[in-house]
Protein backbone atom coordinates (compact mmCIF):
# COMPACT_ATOMS: atom_id res chain seq x y z
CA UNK A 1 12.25 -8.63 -36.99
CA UNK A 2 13.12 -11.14 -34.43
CA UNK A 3 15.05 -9.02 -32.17
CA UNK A 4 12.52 -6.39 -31.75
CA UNK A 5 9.63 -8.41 -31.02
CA UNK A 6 12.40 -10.25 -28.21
CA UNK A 7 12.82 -6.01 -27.29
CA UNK A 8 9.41 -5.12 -27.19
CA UNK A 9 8.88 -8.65 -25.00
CA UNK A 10 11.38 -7.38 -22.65
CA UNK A 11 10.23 -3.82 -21.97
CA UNK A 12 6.54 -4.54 -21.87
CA UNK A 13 7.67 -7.22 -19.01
CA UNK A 14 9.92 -4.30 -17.38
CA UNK A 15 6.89 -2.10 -17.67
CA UNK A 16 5.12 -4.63 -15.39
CA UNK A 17 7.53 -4.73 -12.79
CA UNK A 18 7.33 -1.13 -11.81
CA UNK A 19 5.99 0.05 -8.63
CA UNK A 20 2.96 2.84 -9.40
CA UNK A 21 4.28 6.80 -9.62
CA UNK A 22 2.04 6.72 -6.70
CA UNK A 23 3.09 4.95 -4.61
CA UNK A 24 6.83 5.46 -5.57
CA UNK A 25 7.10 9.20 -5.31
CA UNK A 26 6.31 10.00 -1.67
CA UNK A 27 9.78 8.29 -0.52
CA UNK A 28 12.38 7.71 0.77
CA UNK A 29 9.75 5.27 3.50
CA UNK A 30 10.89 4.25 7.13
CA UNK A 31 11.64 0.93 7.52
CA UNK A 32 8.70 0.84 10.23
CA UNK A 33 5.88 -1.54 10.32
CA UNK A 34 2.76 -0.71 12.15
CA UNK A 35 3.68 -2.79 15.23
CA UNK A 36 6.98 -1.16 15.31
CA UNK A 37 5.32 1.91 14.94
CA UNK A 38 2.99 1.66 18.13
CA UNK A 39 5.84 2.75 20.52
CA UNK A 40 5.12 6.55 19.33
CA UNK A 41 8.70 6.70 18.66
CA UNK A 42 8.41 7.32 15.01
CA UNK A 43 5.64 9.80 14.69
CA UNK A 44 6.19 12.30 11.31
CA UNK A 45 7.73 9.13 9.79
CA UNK A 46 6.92 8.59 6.32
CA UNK A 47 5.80 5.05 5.35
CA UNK A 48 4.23 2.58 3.06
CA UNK A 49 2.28 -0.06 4.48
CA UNK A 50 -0.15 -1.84 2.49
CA UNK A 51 -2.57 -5.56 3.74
CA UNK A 52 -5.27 -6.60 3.25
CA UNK A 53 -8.89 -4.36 4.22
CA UNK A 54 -11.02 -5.21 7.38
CA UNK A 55 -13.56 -1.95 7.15
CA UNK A 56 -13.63 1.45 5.33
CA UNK A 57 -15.71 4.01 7.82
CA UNK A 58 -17.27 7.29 5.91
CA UNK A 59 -16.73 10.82 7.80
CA UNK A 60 -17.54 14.11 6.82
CA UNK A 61 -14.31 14.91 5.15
CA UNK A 62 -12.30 11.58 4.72
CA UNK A 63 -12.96 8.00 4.61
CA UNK A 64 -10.65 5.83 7.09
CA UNK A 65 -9.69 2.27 6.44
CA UNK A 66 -8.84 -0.52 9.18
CA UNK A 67 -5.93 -2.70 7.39
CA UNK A 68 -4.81 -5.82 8.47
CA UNK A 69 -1.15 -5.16 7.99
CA UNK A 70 1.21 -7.24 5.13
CA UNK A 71 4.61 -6.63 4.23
CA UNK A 72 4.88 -5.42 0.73
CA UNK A 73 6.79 -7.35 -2.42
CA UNK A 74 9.08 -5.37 -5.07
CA UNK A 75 5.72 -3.53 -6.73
CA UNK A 76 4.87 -2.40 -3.49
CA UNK A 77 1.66 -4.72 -3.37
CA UNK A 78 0.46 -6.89 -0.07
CA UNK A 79 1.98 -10.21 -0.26
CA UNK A 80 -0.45 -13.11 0.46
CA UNK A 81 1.06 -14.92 3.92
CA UNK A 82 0.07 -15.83 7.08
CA UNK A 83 2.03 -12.91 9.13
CA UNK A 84 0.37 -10.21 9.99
CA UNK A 85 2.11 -7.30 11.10
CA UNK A 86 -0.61 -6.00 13.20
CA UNK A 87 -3.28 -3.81 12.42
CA UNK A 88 -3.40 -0.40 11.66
CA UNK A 89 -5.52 2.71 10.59
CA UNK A 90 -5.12 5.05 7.17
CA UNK A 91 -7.58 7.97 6.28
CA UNK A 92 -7.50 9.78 3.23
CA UNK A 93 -9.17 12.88 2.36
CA UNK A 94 -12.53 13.03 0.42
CA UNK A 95 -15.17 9.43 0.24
CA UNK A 96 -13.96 6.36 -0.96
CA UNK A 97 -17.22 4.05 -1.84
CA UNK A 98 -17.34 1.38 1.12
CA UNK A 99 -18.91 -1.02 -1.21
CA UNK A 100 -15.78 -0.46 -3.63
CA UNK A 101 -13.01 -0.38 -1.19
CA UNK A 102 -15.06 -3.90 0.83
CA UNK A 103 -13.28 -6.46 3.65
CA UNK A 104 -11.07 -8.60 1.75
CA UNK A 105 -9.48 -5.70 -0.86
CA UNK A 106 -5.73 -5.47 -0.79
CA UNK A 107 -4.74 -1.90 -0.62
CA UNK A 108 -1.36 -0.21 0.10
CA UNK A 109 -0.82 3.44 1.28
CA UNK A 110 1.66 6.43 1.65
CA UNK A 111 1.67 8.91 4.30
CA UNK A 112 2.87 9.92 7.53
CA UNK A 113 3.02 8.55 10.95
């Protein structure tokens, strides 16, 4: 009985460590980070670039999000430091509730350059 609860304890722990199908799937990712990717050089790049939010700005068809730009840890989430890596913009398709998505929210995306 032992050794299953010490298995269970060990793949609900795995289970934590995993980066969201969501974020996962969209790869393989460029190595690029927004400052790197100012030089135009790497447009149609896919990436994953995640911070912390500054604003989220409503349109007609998508909702666009300034990010202060962090580099990611192992599950793909914003690590909390003190280097930026420059700001950048994301906009997804559809609304995203300002009020939900506020200044201060962590967030990481997929996409394309």
């Amino acid at each position: 009985m032992l050794r299953f609860f010490f298995a269970a304890v060990v793949l609900a722990l795995n289970g934590c460590a995993m980066i969201p199908s969501e974020l996962s799937t969209d790869g393989p990712f460029a190595a690029t980070t927004p400052l790197q990717a100012q030089s135009g050089s790497h447009e149609g790049e896919r990436v994953r670039w995640g911070g912390v939010i500054i604003r989220a700005t409503t349109e007609s068809n998508q909702t666009c999000f300034e990010v202060m730009g962090l580099s990611l840890d192992s599950d793909a989430a914003p690590e909390a430091n003190d280097q930026s890596l420059g700001r950048f913009i994301a906009c997804a398709k559809g609304f995203y509730e300002p009020a939900l998505y506020a200044a201060g929210r962590e967030i990481t995306f997929t996409g394309r350059i």
